[in-house]
PDB file of N, CA and C in Angstrom:
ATOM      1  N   UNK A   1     -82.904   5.667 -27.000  1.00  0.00           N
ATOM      2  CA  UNK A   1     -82.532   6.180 -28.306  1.00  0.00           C
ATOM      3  C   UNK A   1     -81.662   5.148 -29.013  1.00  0.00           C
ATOM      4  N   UNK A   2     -81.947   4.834 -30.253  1.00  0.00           N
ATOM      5  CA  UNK A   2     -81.104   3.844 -30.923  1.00  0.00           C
ATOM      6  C   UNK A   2     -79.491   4.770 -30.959  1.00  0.00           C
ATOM      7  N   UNK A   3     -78.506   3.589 -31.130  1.00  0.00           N
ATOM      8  CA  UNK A   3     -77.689   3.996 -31.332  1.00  0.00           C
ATOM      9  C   UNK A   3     -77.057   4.663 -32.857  1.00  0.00           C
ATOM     10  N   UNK A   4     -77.967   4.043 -33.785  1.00  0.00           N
ATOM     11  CA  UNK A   4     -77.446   4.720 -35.274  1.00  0.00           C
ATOM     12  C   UNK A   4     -78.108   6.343 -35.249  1.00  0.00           C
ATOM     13  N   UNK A   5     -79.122   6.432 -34.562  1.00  0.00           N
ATOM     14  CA  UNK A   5     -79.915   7.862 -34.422  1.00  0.00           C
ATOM     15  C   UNK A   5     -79.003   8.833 -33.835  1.00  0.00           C
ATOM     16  N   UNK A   6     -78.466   8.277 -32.643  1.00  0.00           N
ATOM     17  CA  UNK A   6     -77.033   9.288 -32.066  1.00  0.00           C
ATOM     18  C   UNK A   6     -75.758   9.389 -33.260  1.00  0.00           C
ATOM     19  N   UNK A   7     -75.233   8.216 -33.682  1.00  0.00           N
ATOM     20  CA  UNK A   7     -74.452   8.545 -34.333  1.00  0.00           C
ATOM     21  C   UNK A   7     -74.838   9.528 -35.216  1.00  0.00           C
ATOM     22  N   UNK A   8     -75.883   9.428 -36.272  1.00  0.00           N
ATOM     23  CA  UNK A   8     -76.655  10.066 -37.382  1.00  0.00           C
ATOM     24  C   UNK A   8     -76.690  11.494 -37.007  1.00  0.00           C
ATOM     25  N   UNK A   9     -76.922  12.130 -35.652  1.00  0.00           N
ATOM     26  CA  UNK A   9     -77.237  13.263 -34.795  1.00  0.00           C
ATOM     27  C   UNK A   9     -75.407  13.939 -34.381  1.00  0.00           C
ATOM     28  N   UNK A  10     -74.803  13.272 -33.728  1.00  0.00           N
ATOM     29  CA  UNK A  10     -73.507  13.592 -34.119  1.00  0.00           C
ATOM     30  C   UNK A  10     -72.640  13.838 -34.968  1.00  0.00           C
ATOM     31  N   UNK A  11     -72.874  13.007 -36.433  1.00  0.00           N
ATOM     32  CA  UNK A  11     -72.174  13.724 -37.535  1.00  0.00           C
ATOM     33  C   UNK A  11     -72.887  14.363 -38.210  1.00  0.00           C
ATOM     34  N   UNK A  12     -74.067  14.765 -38.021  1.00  0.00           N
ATOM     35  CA  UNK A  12     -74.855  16.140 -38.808  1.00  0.00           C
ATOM     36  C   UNK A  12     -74.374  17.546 -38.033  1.00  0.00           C
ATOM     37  N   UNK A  13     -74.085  17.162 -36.294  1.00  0.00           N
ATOM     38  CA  UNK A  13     -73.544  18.004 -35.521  1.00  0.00           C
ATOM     39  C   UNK A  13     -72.117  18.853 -35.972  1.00  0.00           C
ATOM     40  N   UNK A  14     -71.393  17.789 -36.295  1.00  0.00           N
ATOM     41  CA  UNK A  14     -70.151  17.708 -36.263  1.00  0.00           C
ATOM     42  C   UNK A  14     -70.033  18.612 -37.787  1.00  0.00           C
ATOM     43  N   UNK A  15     -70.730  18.262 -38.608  1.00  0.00           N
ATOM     44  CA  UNK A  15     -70.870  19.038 -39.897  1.00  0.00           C
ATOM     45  C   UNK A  15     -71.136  19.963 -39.920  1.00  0.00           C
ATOM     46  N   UNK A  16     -72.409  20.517 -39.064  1.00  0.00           N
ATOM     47  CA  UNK A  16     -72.872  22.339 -38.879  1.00  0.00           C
ATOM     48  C   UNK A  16     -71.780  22.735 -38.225  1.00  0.00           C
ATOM     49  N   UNK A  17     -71.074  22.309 -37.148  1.00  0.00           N
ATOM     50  CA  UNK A  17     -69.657  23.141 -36.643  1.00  0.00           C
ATOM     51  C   UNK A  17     -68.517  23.052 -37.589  1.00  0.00           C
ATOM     52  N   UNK A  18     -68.136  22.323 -37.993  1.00  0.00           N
ATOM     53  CA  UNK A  18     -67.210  22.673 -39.383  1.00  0.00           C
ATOM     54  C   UNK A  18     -68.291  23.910 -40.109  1.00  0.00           C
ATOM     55  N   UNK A  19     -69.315  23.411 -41.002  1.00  0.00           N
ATOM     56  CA  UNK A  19     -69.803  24.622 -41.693  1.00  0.00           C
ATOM     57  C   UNK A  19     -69.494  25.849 -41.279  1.00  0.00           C
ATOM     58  N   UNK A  20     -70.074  26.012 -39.719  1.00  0.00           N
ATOM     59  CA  UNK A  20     -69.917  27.737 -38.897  1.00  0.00           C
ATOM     60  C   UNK A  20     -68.832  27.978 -38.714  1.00  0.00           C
ATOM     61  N   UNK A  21     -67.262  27.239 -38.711  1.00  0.00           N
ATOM     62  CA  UNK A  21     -66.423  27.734 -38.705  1.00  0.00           C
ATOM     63  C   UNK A  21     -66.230  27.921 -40.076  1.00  0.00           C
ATOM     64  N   UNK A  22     -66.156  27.433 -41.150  1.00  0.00           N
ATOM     65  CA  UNK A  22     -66.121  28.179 -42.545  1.00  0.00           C
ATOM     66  C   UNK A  22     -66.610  29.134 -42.640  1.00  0.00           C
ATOM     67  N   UNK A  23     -67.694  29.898 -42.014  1.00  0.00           N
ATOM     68  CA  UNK A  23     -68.610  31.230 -42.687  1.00  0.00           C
ATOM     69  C   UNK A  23     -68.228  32.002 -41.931  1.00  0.00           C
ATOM     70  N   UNK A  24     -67.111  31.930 -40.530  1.00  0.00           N
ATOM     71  CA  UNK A  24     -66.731  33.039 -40.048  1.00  0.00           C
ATOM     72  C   UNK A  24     -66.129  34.213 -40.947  1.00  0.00           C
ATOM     73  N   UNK A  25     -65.811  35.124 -40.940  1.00  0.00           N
ATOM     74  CA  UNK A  25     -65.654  36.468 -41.562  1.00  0.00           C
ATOM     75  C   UNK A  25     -64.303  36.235 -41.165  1.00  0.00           C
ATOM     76  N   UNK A  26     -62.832  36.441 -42.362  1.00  0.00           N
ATOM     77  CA  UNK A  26     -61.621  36.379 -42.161  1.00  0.00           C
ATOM     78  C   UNK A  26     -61.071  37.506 -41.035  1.00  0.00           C
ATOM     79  N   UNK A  27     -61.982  38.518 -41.473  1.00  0.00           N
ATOM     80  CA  UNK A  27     -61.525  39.498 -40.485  1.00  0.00           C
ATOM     81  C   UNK A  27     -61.587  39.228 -39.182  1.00  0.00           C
ATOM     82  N   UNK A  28     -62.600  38.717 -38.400  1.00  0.00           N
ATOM     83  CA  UNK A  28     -62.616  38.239 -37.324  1.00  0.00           C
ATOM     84  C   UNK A  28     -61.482  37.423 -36.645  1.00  0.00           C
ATOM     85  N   UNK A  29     -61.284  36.758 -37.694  1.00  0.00           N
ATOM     86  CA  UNK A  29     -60.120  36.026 -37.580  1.00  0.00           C
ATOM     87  C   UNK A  29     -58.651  36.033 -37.207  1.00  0.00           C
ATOM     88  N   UNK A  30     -58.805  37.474 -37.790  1.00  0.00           N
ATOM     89  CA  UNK A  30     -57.228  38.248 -37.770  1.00  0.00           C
ATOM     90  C   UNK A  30     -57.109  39.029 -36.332  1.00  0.00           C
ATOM     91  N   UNK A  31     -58.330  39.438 -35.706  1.00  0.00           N
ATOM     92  CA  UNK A  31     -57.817  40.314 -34.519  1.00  0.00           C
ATOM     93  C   UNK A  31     -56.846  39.484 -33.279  1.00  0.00           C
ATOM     94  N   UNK A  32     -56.333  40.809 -32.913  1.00  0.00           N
ATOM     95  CA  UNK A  32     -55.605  39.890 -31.847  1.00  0.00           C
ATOM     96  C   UNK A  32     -55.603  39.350 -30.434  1.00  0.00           C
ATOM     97  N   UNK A  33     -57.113  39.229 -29.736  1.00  0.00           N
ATOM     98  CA  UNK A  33     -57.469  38.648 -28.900  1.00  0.00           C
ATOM     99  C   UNK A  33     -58.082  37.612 -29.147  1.00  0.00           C
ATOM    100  N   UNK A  34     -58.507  37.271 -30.466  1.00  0.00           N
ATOM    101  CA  UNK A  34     -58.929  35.871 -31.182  1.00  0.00           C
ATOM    102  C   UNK A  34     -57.635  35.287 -31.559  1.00  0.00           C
ATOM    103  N   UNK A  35     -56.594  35.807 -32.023  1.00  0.00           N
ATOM    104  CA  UNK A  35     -55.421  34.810 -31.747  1.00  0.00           C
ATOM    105  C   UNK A  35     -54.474  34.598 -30.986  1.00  0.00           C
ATOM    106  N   UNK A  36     -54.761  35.263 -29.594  1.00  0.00           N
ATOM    107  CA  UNK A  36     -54.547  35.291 -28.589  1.00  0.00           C
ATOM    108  C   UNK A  36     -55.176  33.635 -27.945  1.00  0.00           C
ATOM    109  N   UNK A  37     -56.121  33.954 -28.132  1.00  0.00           N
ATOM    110  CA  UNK A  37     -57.131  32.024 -27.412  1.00  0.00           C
ATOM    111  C   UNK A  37     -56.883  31.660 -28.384  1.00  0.00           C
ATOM    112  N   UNK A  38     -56.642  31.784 -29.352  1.00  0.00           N
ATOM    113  CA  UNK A  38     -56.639  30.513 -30.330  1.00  0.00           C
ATOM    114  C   UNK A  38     -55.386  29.650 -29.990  1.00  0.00           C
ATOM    115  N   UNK A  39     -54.458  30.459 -29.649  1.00  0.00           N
ATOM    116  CA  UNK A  39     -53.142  30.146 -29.109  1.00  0.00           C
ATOM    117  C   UNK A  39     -53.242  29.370 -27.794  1.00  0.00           C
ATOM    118  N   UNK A  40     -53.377  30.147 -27.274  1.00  0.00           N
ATOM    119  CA  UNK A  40     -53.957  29.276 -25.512  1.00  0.00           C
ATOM    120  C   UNK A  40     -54.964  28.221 -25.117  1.00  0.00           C
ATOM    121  N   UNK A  41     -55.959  28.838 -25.963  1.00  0.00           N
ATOM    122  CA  UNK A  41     -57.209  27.578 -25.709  1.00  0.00           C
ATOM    123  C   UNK A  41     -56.840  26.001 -25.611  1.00  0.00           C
ATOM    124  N   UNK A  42     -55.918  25.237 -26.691  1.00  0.00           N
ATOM    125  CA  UNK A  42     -55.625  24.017 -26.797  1.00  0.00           C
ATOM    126  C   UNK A  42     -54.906  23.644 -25.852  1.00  0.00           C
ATOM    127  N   UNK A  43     -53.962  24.673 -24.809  1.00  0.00           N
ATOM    128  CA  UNK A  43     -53.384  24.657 -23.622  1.00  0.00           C
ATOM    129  C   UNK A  43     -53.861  24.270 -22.201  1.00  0.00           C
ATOM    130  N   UNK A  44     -55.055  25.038 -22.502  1.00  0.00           N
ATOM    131  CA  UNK A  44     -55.741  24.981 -21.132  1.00  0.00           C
ATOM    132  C   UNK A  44     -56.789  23.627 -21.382  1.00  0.00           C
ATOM    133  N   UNK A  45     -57.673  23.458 -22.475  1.00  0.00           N
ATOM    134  CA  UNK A  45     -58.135  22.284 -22.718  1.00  0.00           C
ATOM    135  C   UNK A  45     -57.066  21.279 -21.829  1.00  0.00           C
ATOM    136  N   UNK A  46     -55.961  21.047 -22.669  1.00  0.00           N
ATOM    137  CA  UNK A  46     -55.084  20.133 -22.732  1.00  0.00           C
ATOM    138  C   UNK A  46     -54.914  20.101 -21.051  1.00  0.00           C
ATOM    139  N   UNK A  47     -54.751  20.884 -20.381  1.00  0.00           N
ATOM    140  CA  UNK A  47     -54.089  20.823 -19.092  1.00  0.00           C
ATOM    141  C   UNK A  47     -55.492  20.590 -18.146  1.00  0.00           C
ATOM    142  N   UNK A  48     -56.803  21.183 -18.699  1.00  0.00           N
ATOM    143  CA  UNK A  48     -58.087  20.089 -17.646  1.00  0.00           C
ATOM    144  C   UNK A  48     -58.487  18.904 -18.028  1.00  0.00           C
ATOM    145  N   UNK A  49     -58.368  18.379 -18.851  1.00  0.00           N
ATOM    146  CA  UNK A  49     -58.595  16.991 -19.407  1.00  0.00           C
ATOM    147  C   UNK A  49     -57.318  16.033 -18.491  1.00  0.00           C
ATOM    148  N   UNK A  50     -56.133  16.594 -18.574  1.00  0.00           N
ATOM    149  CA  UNK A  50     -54.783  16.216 -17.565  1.00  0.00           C
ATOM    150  C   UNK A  50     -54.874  15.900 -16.381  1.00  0.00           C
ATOM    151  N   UNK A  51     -55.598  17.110 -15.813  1.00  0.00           N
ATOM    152  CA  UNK A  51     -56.254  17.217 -14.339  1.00  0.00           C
ATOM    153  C   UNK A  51     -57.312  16.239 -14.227  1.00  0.00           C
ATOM    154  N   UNK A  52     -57.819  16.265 -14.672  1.00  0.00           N
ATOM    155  CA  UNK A  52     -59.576  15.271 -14.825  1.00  0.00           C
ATOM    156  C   UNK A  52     -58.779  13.818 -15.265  1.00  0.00           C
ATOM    157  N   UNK A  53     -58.386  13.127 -16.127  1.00  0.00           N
ATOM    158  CA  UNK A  53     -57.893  12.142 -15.457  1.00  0.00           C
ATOM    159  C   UNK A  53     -56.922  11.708 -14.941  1.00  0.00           C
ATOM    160  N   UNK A  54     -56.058  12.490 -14.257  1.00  0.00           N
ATOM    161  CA  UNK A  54     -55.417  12.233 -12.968  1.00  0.00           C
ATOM    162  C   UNK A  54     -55.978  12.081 -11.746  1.00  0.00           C
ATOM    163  N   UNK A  55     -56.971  13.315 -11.502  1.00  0.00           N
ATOM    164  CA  UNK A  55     -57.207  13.449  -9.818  1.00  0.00           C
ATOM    165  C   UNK A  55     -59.083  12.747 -10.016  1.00  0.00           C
ATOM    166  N   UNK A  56     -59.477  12.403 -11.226  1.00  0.00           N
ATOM    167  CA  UNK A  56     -61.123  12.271 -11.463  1.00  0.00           C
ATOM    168  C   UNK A  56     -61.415  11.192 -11.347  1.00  0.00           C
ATOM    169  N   UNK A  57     -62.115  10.671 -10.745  1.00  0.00           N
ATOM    170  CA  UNK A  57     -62.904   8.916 -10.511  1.00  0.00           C
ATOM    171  C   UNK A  57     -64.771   8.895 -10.421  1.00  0.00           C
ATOM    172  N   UNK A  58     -65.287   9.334 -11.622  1.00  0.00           N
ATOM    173  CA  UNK A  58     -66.615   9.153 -11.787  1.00  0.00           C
ATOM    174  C   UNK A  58     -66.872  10.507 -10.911  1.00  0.00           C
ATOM    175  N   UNK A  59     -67.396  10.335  -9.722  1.00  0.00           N
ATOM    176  CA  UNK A  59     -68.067  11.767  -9.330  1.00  0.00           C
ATOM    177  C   UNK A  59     -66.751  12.331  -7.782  1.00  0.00           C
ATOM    178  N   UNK A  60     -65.599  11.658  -7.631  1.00  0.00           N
ATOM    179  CA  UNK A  60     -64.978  12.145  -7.189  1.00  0.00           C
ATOM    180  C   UNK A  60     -63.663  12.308  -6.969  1.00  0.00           C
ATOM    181  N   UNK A  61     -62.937  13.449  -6.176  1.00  0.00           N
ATOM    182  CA  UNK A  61     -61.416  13.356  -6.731  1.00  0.00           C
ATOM    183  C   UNK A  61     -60.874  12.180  -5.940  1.00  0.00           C
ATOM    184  N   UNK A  62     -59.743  11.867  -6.705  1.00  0.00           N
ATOM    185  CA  UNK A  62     -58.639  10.562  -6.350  1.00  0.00           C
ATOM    186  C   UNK A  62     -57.139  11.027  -6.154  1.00  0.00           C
ATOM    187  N   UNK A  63     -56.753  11.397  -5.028  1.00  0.00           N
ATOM    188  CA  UNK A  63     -55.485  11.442  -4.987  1.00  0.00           C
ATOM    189  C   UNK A  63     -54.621   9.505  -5.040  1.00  0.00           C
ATOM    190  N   UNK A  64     -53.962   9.311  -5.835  1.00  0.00           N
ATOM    191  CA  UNK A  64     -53.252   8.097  -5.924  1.00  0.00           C
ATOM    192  C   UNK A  64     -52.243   7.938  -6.635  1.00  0.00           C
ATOM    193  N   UNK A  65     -51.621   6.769  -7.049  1.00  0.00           N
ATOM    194  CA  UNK A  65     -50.325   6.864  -8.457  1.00  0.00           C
ATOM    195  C   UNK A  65     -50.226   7.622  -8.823  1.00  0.00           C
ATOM    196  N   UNK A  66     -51.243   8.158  -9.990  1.00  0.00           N
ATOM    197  CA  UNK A  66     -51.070   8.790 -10.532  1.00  0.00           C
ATOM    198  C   UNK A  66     -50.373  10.176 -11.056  1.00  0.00           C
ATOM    199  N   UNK A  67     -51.501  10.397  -9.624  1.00  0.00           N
ATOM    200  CA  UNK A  67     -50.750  12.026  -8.669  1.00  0.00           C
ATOM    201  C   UNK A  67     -49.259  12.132  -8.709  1.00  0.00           C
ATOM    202  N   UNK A  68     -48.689  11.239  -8.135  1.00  0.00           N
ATOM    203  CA  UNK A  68     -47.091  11.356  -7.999  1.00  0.00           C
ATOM    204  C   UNK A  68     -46.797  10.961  -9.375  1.00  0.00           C
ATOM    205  N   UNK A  69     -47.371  10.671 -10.144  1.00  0.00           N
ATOM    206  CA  UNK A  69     -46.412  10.237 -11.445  1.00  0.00           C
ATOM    207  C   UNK A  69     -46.632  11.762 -12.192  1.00  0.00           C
ATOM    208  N   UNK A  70     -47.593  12.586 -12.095  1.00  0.00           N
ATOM    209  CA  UNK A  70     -48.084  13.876 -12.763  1.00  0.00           C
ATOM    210  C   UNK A  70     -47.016  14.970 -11.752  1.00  0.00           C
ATOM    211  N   UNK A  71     -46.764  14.411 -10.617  1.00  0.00           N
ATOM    212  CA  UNK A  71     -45.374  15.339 -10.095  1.00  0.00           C
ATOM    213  C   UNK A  71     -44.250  15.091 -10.029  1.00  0.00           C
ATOM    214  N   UNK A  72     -43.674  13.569 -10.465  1.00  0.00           N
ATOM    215  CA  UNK A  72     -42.711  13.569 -10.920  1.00  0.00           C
ATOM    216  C   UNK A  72     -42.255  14.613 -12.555  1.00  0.00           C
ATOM    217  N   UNK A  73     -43.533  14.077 -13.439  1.00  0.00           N
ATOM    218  CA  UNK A  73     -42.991  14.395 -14.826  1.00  0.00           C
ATOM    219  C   UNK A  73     -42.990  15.821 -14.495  1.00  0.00           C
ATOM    220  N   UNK A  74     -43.550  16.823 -13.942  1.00  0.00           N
ATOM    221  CA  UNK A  74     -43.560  18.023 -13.589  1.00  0.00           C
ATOM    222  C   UNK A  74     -41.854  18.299 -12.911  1.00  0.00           C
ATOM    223  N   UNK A  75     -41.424  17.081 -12.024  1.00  0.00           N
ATOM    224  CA  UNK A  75     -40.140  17.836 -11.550  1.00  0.00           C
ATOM    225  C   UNK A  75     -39.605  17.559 -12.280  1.00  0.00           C
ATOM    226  N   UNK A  76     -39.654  16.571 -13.491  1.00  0.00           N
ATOM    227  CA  UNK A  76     -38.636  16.270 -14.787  1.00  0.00           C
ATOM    228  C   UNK A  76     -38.169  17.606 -15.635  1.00  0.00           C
ATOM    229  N   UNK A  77     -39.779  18.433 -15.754  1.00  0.00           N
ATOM    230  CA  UNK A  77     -39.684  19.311 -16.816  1.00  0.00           C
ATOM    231  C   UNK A  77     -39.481  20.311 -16.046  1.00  0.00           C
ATOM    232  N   UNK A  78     -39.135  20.648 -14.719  1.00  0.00           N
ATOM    233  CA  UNK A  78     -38.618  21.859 -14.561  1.00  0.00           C
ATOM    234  C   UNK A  78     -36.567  21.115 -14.179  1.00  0.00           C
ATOM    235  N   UNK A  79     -36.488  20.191 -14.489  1.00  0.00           N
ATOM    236  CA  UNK A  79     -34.908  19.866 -15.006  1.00  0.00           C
ATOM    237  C   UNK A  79     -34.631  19.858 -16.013  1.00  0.00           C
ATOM    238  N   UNK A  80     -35.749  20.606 -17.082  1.00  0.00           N
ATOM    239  CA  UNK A  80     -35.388  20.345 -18.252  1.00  0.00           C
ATOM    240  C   UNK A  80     -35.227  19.019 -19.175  1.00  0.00           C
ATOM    241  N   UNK A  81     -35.981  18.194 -18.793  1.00  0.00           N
ATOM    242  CA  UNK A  81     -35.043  16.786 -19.314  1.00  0.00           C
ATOM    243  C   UNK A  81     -36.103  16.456 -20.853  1.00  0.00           C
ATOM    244  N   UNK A  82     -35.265  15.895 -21.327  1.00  0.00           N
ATOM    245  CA  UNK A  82     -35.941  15.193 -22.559  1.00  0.00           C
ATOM    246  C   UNK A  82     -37.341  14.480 -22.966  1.00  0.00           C
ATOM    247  N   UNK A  83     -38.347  15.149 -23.512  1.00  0.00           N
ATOM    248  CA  UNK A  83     -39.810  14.704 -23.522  1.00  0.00           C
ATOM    249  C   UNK A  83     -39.802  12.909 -22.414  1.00  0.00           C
ATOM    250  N   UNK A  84     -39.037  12.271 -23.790  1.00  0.00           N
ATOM    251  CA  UNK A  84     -39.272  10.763 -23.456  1.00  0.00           C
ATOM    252  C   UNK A  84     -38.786  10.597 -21.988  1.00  0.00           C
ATOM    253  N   UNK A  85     -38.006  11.311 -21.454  1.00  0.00           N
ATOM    254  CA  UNK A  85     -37.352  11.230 -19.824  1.00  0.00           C
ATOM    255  C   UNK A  85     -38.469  11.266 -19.157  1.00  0.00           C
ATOM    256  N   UNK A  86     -39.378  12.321 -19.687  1.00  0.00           N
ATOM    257  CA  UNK A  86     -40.583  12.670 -18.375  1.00  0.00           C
ATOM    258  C   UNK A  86     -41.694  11.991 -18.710  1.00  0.00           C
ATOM    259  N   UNK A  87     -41.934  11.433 -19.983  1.00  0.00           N
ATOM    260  CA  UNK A  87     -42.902  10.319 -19.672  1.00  0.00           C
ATOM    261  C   UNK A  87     -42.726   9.079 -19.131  1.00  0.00           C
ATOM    262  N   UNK A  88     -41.050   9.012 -19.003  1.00  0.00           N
ATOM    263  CA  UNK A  88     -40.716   7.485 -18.870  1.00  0.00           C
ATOM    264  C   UNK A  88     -40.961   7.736 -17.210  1.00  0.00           C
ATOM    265  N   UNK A  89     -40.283   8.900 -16.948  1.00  0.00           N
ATOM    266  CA  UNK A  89     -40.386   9.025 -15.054  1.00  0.00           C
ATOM    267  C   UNK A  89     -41.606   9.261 -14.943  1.00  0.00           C
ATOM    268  N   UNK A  90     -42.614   9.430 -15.463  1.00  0.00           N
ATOM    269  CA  UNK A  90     -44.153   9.318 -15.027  1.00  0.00           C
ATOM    270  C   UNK A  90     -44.399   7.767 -14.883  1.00  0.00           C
ATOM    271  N   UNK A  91     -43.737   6.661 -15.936  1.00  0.00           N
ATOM    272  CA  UNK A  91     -44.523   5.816 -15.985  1.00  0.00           C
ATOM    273  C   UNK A  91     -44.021   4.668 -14.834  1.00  0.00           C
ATOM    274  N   UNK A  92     -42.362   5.174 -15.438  1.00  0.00           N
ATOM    275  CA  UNK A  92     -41.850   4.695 -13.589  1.00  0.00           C
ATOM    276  C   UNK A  92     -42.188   4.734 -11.940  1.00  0.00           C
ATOM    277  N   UNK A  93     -42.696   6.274 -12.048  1.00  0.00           N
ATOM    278  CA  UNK A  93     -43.398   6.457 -10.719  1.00  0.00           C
ATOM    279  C   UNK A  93     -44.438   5.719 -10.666  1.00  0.00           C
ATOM    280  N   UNK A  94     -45.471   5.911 -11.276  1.00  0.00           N
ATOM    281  CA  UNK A  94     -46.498   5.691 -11.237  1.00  0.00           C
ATOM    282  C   UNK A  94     -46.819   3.863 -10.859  1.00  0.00           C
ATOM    283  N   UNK A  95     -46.021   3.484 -11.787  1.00  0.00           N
ATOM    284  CA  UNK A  95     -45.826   1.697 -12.034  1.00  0.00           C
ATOM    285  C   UNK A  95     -45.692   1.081 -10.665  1.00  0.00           C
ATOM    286  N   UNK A  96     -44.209   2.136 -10.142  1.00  0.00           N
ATOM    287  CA  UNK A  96     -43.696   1.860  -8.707  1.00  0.00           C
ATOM    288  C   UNK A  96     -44.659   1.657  -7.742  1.00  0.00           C
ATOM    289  N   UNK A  97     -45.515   2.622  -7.701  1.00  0.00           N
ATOM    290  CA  UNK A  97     -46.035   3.127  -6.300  1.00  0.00           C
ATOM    291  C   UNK A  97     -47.111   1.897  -6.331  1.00  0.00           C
ATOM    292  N   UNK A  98     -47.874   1.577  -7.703  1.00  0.00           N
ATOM    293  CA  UNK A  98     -48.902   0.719  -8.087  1.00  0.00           C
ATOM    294  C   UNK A  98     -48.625  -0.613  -7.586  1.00  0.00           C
ATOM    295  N   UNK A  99     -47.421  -0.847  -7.779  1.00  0.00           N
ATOM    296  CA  UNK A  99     -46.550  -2.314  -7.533  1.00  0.00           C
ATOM    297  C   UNK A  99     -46.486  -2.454  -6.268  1.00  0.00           C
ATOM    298  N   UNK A 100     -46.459  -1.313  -5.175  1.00  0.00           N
ATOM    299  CA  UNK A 100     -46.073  -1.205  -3.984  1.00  0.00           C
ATOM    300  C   UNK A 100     -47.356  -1.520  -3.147  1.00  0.00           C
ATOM    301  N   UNK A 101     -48.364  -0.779  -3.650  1.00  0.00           N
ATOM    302  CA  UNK A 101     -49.662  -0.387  -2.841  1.00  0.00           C
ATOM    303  C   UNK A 101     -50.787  -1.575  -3.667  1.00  0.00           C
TER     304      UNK A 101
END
């Protein structure tokens, strides 16, 4: 398949899903188990995409750096510490162990 044909096929895609979310019915919109996920959904996305490339390597899992840098910033944020603290102790761990191994 050429590649301008995919692109061409993706933003006609990308356009009918914008469209269908415009023609939803407001009402739909308003109940409260639809803004219930609407709320959560970007959460859980957010947290398997996290998982997937931390522990994911093509077709299998990878425990490595990483891992410990995704449980450091985890013991950061249950100390409460400052966003930039727990990315910096992710990148510290992670750097460390890389440097080591």
């Amino acid at each position: 398949m050429n590649v301008w044909i995919a692109i061409g096929l993706t933003a006609v895609g990308c356009y009918l899903a914008k469209l269908l979310g415009l023609l939803v019915p407001a009402g739909a919109l308003e109940r409260p188990l639809v803004q219930r996920l609407a709320a959560l959904l970007p959460v859980a996305l957010l947290a398997a995409l996290t998982a997937q490339q931390t522990f994911g390597d093509a077709q299998q899992l990878v425990l490595d750096a990483r891992g410990a840098g995704l449980a450091a910033a985890a013991l950061a944020l249950a100390l409460r510490a400052p966003f930039l603290v727990v990315v910096g102790t992710a990148v510290v761990v992670t750097a460390g162990l890389r440097a080591l191994g």
